[in-house]
Protein backbone atom coordinates (compact mmCIF):
# COMPACT_ATOMS: atom_id res chain seq x y z
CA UNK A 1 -49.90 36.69 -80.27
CA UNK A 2 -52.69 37.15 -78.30
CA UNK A 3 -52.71 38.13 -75.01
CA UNK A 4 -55.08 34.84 -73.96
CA UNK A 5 -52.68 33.05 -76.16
CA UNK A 6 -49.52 34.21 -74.18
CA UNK A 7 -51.24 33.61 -71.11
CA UNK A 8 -51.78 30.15 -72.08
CA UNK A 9 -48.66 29.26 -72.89
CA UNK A 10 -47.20 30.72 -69.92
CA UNK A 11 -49.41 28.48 -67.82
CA UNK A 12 -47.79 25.36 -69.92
CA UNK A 13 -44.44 26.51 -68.95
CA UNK A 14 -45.22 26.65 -65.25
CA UNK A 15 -47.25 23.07 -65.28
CA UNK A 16 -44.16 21.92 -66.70
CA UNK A 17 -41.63 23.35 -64.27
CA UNK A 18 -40.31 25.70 -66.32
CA UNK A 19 -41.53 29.00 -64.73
CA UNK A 20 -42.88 30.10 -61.60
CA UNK A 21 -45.33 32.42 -60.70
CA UNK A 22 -47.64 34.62 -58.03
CA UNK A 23 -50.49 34.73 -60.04
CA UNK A 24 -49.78 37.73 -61.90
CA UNK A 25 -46.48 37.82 -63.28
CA UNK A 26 -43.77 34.74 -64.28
CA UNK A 27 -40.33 34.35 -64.08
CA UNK A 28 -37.81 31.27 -65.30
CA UNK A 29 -37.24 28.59 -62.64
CA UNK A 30 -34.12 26.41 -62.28
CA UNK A 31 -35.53 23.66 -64.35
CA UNK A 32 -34.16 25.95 -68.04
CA UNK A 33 -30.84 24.74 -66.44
CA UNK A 34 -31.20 21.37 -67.93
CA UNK A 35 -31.19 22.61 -71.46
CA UNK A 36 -27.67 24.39 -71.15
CA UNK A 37 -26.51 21.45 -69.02
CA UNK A 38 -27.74 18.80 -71.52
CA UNK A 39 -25.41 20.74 -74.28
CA UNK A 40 -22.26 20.60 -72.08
CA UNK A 41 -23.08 17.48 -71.42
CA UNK A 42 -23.21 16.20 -75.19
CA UNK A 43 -21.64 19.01 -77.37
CA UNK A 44 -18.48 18.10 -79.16
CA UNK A 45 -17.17 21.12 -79.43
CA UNK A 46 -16.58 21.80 -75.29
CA UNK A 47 -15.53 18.53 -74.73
CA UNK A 48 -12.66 19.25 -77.76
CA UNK A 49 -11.55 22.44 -75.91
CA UNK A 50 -11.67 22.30 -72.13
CA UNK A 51 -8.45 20.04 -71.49
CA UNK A 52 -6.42 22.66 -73.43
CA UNK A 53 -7.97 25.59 -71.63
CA UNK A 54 -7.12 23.07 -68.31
CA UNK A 55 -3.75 23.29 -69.52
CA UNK A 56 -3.39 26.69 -70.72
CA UNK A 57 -4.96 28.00 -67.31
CA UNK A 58 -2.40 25.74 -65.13
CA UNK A 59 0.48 26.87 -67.11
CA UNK A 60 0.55 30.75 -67.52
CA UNK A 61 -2.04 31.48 -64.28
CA UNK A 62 -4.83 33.38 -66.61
CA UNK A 63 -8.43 33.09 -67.70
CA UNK A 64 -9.12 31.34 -70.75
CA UNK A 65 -12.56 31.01 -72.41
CA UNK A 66 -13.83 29.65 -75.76
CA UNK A 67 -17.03 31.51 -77.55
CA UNK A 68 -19.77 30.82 -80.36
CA UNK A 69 -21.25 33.64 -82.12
CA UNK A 70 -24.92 33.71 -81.61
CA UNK A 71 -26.49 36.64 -83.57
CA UNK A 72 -25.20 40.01 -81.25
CA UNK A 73 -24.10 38.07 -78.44
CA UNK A 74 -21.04 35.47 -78.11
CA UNK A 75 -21.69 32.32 -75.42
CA UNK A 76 -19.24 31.04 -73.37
CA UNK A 77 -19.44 27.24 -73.95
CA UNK A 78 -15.57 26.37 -72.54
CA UNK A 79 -13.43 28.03 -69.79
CA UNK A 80 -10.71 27.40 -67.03
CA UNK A 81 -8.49 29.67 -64.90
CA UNK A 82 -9.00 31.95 -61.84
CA UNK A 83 -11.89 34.08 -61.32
CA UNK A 84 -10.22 37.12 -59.87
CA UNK A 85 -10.27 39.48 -62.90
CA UNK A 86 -12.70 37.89 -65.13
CA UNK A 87 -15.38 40.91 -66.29
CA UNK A 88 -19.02 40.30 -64.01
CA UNK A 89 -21.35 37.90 -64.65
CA UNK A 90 -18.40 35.91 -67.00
CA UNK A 91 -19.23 32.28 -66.52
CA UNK A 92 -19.74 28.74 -68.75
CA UNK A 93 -23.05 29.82 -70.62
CA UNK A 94 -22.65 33.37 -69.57
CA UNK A 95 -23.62 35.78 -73.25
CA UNK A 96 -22.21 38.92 -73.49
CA UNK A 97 -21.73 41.66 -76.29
CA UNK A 98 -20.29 40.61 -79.43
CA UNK A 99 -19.05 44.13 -80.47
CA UNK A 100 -17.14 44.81 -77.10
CA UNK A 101 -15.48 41.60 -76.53
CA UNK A 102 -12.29 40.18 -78.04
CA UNK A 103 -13.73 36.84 -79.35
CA UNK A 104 -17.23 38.73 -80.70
CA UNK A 105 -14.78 40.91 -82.70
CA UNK A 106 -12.73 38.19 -83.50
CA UNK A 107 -15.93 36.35 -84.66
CA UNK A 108 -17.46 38.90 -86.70
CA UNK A 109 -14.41 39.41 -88.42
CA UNK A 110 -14.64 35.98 -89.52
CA UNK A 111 -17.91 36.30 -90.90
CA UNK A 112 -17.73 36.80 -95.23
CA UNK A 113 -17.37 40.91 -95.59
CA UNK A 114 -20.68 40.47 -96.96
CA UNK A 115 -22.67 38.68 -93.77
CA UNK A 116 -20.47 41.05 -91.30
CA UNK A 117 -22.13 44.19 -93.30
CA UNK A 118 -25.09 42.77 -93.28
CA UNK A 119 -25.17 42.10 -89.35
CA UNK A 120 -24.06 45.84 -88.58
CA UNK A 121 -26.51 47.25 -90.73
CA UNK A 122 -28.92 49.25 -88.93
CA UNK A 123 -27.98 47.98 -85.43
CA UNK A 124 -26.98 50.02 -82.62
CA UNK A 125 -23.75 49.04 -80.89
CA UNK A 126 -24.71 49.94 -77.16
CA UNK A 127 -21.72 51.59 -75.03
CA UNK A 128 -20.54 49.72 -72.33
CA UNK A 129 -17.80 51.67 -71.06
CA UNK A 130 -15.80 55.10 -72.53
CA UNK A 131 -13.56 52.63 -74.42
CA UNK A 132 -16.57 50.79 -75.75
CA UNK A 133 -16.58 51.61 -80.41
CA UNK A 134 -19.81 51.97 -81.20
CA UNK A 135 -19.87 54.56 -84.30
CA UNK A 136 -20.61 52.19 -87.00
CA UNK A 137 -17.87 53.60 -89.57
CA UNK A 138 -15.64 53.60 -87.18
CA UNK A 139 -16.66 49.63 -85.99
CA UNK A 140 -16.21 48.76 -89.61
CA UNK A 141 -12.58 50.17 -89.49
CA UNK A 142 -11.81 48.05 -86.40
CA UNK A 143 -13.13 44.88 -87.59
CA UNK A 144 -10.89 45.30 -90.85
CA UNK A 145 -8.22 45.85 -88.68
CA UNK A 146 -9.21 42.51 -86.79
CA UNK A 147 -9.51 40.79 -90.26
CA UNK A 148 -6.14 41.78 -91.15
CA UNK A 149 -3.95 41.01 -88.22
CA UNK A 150 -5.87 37.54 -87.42
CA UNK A 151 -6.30 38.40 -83.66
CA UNK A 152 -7.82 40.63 -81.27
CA UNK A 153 -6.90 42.58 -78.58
CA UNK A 154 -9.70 44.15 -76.53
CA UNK A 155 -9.04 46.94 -73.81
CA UNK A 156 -12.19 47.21 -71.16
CA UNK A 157 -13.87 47.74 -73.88
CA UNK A 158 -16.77 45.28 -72.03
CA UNK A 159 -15.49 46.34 -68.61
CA UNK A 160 -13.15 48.93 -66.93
CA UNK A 161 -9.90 46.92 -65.79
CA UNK A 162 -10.52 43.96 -68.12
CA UNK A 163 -8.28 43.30 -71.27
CA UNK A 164 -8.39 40.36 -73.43
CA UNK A 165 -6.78 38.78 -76.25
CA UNK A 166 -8.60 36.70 -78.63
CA UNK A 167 -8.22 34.51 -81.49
CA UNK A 168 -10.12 32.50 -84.39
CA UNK A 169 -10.38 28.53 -83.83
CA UNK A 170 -10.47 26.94 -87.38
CA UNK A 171 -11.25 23.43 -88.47
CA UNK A 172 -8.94 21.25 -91.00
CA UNK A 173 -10.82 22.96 -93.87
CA UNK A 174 -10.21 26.42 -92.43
CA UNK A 175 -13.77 27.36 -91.11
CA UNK A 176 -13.76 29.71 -88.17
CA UNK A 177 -15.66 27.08 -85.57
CA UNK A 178 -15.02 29.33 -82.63
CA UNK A 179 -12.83 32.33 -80.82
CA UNK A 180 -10.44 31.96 -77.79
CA UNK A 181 -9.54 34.24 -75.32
CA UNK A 182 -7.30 35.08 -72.32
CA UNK A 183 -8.34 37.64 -69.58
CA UNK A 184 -6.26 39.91 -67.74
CA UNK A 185 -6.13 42.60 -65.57
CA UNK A 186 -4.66 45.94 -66.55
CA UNK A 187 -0.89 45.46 -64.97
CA UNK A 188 -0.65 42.22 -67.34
CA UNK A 189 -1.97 44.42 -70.68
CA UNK A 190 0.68 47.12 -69.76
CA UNK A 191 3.29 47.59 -72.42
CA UNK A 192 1.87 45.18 -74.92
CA UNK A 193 3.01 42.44 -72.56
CA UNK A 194 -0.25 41.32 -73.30
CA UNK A 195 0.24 40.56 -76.83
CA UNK A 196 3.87 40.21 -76.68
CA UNK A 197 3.60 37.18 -73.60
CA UNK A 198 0.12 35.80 -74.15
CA UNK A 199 -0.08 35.92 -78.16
CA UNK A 200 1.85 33.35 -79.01
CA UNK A 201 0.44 30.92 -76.30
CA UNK A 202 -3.28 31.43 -77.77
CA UNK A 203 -2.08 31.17 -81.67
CA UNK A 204 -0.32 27.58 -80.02
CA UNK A 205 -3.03 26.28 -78.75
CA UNK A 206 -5.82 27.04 -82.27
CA UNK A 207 -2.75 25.09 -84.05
CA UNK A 208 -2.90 22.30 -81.53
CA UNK A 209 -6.95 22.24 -81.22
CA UNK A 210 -7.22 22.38 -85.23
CA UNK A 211 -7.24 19.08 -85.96
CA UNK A 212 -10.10 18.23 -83.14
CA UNK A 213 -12.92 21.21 -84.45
C-alpha cells in the first residue's frame, strides 16, 4: 500500500490504543493483549483441555502444553506444570516453529499427505539448533515417520536441553483438533525413559479428552 496509506492507518492504531509511538516509528502497546485474552476467555477448546493438563502437571511433576497449527508456527493456547525447563519465551499464546517442535511435527503429520506437501513446498525450514532437520527430503522422511508411529518425540530440536513428546488430540469423528506435549529436561529423555514413562500418560489423556474436542 502506499506509504501515506500505511501511515494512516498506523495513526488509527495509535488513536485507538493499539500502538504507541515517538513520532517516527510505532510499536504494539499492551492494549493487543485483549484480543488473545478475549480467546482464552471464550474458546472452547482451552477451557476442554486445561483441567487435564492441571492434572497431568500435578501428577507426574512435568510441563504439559496443548498447540493449534497456524500456518509455520504452532500457538500455545493450554498449559500447566513448572517452568524450570520449559524452552525460552514458552508461554500461553507463546508461537514457535512448527518444524522443530514435537506438536508442529505432530500437526503436520496430521495434515492429508497432499496439504503437508503442499505446505513444505518451497519453504525454508530455518535451523534452530545442530539437531534442528531442515533438508526438505530429509523433513519429509521424518514426518512419515511421525505419521506412522502416531507420536512424536522431539530432541532440542527447538532448544539445546529441551526434549518433548507429543501427540495428536482427535475429536469423536477422528479429526486431529490439536497436539499435546510434555517437556523435559535431558536427564528425564535419557534412555527412552521419555517415551517409555511419559508415552503412555499423554496417549491416556487424548483418549480421555476425545470425547470433549
Amino acid at each position: 500500500i502506499p506509504r501515506a496509506a500505511a501511515r494512516r492507518h498506523l495513526l488509527t492504531l495509535t488513536h485507538l490504543g493499539y500502538l504507541e509511538t515517538d513520532g517516527s516509528y510505532f510499536w504494539l502497546s499492551a492494549k493487543v493483549l485483549r484480543f488473545s485474552g478475549s480467546y482464552m476467555a471464550s474458546a472452547r477448546l482451552p477451557r476442554a483441555l486445561q483441567p487435564t493438563l492441571n492434572r497431568l502437571a500435578a501428577q507426574t511433576g512435568e510441563s504439559f502444553s496443548a498447540t493449534l497449527l497456524d500456518e509455520d508456527e504452532v500457538v500455545i493456547v493450554a498449559r500447566s506444570g513448572p517452568t524450570r525447563v520449559l524452552a525460552y519465551g514458552v508461554h500461553l499464546g507463546a508461537r514457535l516453529p512448527a518444524h522443530a517442535t514435537s506438536t508442529g511435527r505432530m500437526l503436520l503429520a496430521s495434515l492429508p499427505k497432499a496439504q503437508f506437501a503442499a505446505w513444505l513446498r518451497g519453504r525454508t525450514l530455518p535451523r534452530m539448533t545442530a539437531h534442528t532437520v531442515t533438508e526438505p527430503k530429509a523433513f519429509r522422511a521424518l514426518i512419515d515417520q511421525v505419521r506412522a508411529q502416531d507420536f512424536c518425540e522431539a530432541g532440542q530440536a527447538h532448544e539445546l536441553g529441551v526434549h518433548a513428546l507429543a501427540v495428536p488430540l482427535r475429536d469423536m469423528n477422528g479429526r486431529t483438533a490439536a497436539a499435546l506435549n510434555v517437556v523435559v529436561g535431558p536427564q528425564r529423555a535419557e534412555g527412552g525413559a521419555l517415551q517409555r514413562d511419559l508415552l503412555p500418560v499423554l496417549q491416556d489423556a487424548a483418549r480421555e479428552l476425545r470425547p470433549l474436542l
